[in-house]
C-alpha atoms as a PDB file:
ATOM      1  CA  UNK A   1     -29.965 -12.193  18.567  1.00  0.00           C
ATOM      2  CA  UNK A   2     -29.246 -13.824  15.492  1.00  0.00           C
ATOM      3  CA  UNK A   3     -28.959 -12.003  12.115  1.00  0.00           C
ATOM      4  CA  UNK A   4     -30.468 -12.096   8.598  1.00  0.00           C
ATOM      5  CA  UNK A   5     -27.170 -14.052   7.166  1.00  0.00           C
ATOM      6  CA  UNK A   6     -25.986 -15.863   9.843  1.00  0.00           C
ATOM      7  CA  UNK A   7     -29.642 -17.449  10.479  1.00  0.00           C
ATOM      8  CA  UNK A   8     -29.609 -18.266   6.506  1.00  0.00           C
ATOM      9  CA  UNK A   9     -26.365 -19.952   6.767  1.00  0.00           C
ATOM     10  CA  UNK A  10     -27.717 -21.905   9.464  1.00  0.00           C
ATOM     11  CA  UNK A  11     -30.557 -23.462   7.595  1.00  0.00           C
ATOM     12  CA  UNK A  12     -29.688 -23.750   4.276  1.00  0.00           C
ATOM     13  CA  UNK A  13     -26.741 -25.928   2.594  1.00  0.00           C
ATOM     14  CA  UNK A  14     -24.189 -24.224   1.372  1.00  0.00           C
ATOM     15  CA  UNK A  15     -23.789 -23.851  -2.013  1.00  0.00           C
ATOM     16  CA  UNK A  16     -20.462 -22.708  -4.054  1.00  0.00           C
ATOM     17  CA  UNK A  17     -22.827 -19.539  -5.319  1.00  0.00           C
ATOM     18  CA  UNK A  18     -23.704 -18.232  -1.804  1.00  0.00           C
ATOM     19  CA  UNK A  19     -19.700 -18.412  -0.984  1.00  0.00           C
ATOM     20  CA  UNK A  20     -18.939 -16.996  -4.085  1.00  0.00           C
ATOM     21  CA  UNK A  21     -21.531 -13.897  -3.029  1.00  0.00           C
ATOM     22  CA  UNK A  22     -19.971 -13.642   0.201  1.00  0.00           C
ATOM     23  CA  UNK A  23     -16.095 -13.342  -1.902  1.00  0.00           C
ATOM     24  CA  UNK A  24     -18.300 -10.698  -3.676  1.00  0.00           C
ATOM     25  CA  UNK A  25     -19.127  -8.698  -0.470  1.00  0.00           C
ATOM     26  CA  UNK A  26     -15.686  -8.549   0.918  1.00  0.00           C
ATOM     27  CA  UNK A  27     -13.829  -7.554  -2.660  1.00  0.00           C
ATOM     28  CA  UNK A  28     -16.681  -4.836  -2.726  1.00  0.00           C
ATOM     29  CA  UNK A  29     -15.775  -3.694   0.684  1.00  0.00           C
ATOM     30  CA  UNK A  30     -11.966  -3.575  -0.229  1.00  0.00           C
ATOM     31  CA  UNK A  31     -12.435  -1.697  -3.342  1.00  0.00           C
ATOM     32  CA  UNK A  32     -15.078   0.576  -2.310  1.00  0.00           C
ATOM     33  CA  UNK A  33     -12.457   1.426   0.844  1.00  0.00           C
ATOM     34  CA  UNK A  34      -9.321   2.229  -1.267  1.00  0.00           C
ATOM     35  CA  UNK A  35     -11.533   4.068  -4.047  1.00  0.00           C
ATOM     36  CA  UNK A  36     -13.105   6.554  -1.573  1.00  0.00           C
ATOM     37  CA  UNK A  37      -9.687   6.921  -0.273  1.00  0.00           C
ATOM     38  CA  UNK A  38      -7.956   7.906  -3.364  1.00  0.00           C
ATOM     39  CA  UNK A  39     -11.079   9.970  -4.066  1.00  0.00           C
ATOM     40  CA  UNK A  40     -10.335  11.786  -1.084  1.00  0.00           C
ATOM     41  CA  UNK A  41      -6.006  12.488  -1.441  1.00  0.00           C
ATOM     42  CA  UNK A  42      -5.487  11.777  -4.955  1.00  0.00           C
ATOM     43  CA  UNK A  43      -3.310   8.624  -3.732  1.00  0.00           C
ATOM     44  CA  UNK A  44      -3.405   4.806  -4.680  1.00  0.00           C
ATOM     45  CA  UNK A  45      -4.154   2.349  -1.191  1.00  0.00           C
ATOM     46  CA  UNK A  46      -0.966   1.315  -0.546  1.00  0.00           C
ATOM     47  CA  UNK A  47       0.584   5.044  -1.021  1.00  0.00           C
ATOM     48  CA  UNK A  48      -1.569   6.186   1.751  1.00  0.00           C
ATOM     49  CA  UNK A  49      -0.573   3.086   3.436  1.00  0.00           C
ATOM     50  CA  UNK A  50       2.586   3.404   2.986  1.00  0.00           C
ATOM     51  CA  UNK A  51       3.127   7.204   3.816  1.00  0.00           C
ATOM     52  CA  UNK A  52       1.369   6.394   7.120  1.00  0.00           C
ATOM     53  CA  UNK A  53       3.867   3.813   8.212  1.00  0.00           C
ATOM     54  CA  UNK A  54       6.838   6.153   7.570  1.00  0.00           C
ATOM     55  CA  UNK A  55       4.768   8.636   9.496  1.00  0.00           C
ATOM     56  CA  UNK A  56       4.499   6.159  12.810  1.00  0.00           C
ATOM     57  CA  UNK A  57       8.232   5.240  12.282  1.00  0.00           C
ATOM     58  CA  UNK A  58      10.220   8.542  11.183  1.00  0.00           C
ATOM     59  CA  UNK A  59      13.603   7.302   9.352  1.00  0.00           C
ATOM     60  CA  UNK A  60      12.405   4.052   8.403  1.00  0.00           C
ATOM     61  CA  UNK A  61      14.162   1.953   5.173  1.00  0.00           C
ATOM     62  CA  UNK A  62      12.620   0.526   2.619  1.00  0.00           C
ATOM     63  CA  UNK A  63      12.929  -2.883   3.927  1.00  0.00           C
ATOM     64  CA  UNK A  64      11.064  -2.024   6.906  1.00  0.00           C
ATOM     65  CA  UNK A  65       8.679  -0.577   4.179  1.00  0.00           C
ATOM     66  CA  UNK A  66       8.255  -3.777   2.670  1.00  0.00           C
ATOM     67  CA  UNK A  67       8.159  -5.550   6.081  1.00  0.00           C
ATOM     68  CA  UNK A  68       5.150  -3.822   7.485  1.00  0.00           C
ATOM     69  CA  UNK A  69       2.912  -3.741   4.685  1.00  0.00           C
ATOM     70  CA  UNK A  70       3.869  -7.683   3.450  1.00  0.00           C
ATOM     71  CA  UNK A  71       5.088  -6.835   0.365  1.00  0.00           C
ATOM     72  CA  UNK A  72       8.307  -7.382  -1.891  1.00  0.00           C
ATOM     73  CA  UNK A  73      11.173  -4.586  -1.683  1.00  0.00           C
ATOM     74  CA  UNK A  74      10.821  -3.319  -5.294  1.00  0.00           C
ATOM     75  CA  UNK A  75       7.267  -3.076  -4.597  1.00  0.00           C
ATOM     76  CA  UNK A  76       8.015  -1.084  -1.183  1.00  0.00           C
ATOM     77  CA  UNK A  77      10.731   0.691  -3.904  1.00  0.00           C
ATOM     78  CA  UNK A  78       8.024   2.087  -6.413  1.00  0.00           C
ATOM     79  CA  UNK A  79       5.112   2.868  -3.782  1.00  0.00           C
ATOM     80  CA  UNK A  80       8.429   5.181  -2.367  1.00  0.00           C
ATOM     81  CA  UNK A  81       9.470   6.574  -5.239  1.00  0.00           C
ATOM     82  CA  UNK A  82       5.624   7.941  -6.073  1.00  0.00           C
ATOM     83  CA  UNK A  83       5.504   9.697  -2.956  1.00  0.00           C
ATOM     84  CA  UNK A  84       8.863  11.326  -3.186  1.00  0.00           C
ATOM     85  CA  UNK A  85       7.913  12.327  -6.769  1.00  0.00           C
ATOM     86  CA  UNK A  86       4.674  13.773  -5.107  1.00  0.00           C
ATOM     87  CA  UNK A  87       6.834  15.810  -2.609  1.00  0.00           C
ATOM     88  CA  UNK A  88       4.854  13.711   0.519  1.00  0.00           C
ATOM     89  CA  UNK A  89       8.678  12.425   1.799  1.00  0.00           C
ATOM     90  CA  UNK A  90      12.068  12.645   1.917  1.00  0.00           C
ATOM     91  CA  UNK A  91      14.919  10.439   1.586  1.00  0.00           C
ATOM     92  CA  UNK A  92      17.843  10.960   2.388  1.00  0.00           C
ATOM     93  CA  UNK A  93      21.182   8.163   2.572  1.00  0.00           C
ATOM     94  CA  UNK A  94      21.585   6.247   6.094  1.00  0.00           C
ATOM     95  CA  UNK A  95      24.757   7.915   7.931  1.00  0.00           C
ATOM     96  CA  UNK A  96      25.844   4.209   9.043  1.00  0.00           C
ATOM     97  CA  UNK A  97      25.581   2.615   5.923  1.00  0.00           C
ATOM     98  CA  UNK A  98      25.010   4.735   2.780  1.00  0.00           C
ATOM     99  CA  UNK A  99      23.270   2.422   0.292  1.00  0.00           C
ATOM    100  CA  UNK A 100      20.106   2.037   2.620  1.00  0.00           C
ATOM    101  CA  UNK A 101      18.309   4.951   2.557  1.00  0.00           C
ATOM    102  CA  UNK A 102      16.006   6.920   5.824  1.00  0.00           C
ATOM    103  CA  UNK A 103      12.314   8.199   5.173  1.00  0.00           C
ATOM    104  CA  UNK A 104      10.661  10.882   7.001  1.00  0.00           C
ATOM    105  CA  UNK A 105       7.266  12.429   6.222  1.00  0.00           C
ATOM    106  CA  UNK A 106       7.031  16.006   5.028  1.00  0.00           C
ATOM    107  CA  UNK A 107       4.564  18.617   6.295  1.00  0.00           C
ATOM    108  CA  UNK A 108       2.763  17.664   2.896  1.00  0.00           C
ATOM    109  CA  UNK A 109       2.004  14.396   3.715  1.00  0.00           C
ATOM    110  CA  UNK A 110       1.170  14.590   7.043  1.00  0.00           C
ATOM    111  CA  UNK A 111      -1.683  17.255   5.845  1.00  0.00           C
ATOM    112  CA  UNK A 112      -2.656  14.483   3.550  1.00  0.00           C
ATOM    113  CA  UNK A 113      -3.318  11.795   5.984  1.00  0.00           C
ATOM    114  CA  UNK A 114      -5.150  14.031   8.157  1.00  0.00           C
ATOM    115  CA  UNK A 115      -7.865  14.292   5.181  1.00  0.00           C
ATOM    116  CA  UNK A 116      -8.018  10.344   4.820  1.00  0.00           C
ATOM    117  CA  UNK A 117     -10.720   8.273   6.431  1.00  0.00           C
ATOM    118  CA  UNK A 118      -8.750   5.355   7.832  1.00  0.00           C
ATOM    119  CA  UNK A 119      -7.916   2.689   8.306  1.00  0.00           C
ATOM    120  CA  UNK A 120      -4.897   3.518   5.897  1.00  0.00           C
ATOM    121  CA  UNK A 121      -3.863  -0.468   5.649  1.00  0.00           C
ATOM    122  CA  UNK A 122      -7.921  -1.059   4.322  1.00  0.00           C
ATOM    123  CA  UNK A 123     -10.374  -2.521   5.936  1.00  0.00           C
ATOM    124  CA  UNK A 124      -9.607  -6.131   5.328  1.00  0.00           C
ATOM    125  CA  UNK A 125      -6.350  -6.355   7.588  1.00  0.00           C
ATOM    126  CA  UNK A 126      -8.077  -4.323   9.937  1.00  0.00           C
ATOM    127  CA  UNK A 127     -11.465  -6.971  10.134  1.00  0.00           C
ATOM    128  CA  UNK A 128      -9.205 -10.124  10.111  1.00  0.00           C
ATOM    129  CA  UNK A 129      -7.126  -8.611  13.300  1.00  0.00           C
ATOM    130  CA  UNK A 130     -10.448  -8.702  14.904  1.00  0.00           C
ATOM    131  CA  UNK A 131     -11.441 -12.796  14.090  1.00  0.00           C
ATOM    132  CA  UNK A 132     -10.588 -15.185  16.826  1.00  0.00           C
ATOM    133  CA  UNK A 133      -7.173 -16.891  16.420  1.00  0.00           C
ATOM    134  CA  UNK A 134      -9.248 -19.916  15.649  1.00  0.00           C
ATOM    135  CA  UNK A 135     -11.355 -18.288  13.137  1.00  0.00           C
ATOM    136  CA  UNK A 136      -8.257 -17.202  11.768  1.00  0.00           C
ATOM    137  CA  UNK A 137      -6.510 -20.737  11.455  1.00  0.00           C
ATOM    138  CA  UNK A 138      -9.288 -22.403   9.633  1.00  0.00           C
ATOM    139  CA  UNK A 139      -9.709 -18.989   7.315  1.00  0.00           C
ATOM    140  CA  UNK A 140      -5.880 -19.789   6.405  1.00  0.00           C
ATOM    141  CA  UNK A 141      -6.172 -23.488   6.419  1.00  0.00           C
ATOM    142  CA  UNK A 142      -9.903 -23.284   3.671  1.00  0.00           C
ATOM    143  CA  UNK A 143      -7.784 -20.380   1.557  1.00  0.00           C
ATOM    144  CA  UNK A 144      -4.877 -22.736   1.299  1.00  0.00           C
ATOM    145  CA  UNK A 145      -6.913 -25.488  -0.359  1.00  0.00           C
ATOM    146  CA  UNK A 146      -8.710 -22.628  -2.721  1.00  0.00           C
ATOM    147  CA  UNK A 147      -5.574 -21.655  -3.379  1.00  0.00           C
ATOM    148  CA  UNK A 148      -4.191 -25.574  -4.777  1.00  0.00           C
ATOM    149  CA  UNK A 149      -7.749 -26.044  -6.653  1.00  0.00           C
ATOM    150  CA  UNK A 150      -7.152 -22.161  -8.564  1.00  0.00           C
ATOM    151  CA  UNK A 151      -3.574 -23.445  -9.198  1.00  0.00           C
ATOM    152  CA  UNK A 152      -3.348 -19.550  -8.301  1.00  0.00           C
ATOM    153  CA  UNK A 153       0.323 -17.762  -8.501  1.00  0.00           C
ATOM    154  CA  UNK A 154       1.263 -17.405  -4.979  1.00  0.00           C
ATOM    155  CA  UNK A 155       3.391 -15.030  -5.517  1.00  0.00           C
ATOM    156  CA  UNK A 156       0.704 -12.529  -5.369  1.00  0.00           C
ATOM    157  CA  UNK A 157       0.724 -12.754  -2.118  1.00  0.00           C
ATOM    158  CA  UNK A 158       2.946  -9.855  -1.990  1.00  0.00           C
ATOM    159  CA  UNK A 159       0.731  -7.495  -3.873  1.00  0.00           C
ATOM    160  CA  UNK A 160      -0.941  -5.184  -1.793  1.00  0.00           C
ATOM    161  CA  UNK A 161      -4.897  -5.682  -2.099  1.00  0.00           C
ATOM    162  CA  UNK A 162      -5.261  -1.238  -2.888  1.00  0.00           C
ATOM    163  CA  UNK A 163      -2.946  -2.471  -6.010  1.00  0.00           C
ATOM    164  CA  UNK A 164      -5.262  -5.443  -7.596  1.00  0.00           C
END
């Protein structure tokens, strides 16, 4: 069966407008995401993102923070510190080595991911997981070039997309 879009991209030429829709479509599926999920807890995106990681991995750092969710350290160091202040975590100083720090979930925030609709990383990582390896590597490769012609700061790459 073929559908409504793919059967128009088939026949038509593609213009810069219809792509520029379709950039439309997914930044309206990414926003509308991360704005019924801070309607729902009251928490940015990448909060509830990042309060579910140190829920799968109790005693986590904030480099492994920063790891799984792609982003720079500080950045990983201010989405912690806004969940401590909300009383969601605690840290407390590593026993081996004092200046890195372990996170563990409180009863708090484990109530408040139970009242979020996931997926807590957005739907974006979560629908690019699911494209083909090969769908991915031309994706990558046709962003790249996009990314030369906006003469775009690259290092926004670390900004997680519930921040923008």
């Amino acid at each position: 069966m073929v559908t409504k879009t793919s059967s128009k991209v088939a026949q038509e030429p593609v213009t810069p407008a219809q792509v520029l829709r379709r950039f439309r479509v997914v930044f309206n599926a990414v926003r509308t995401h991360f704005r019924d999920m801070e309607k729902q807890v009251g928490l940015g995106g990448a909060q509830v993102w990042a309060l579910s990681i140190i829920k799968a991995h109790p005693g986590i750092g904030m480099g492994g923070i920063a790891q799984n969710m792609e982003i720079h350290q500080s950045t990983a160091s201010n989405l912690i510190k806004a969940l401590q202040k909300r009383g969601l975590i605690e840290m407390t100083k590593a026993s081996e080595d004092r200046r890195n720090v372990c996170l563990k979930i409180l009863p708090e925030g484990t109530a408040l991911l139970k009242k979020v609709s996931g997926p807590f990383e957005g739907v974006l990582p979560v629908a690019l997981s699911e494209l083909k390896e090969s769908t991915l590597k031309r994706l990558d490769k046709d962003l790249s070039e996009l990314i030369v012609l906006l003469k775009a700061d690259e290092s926004a790459e670390e900004v997680p997309l519930a921040s923008i």
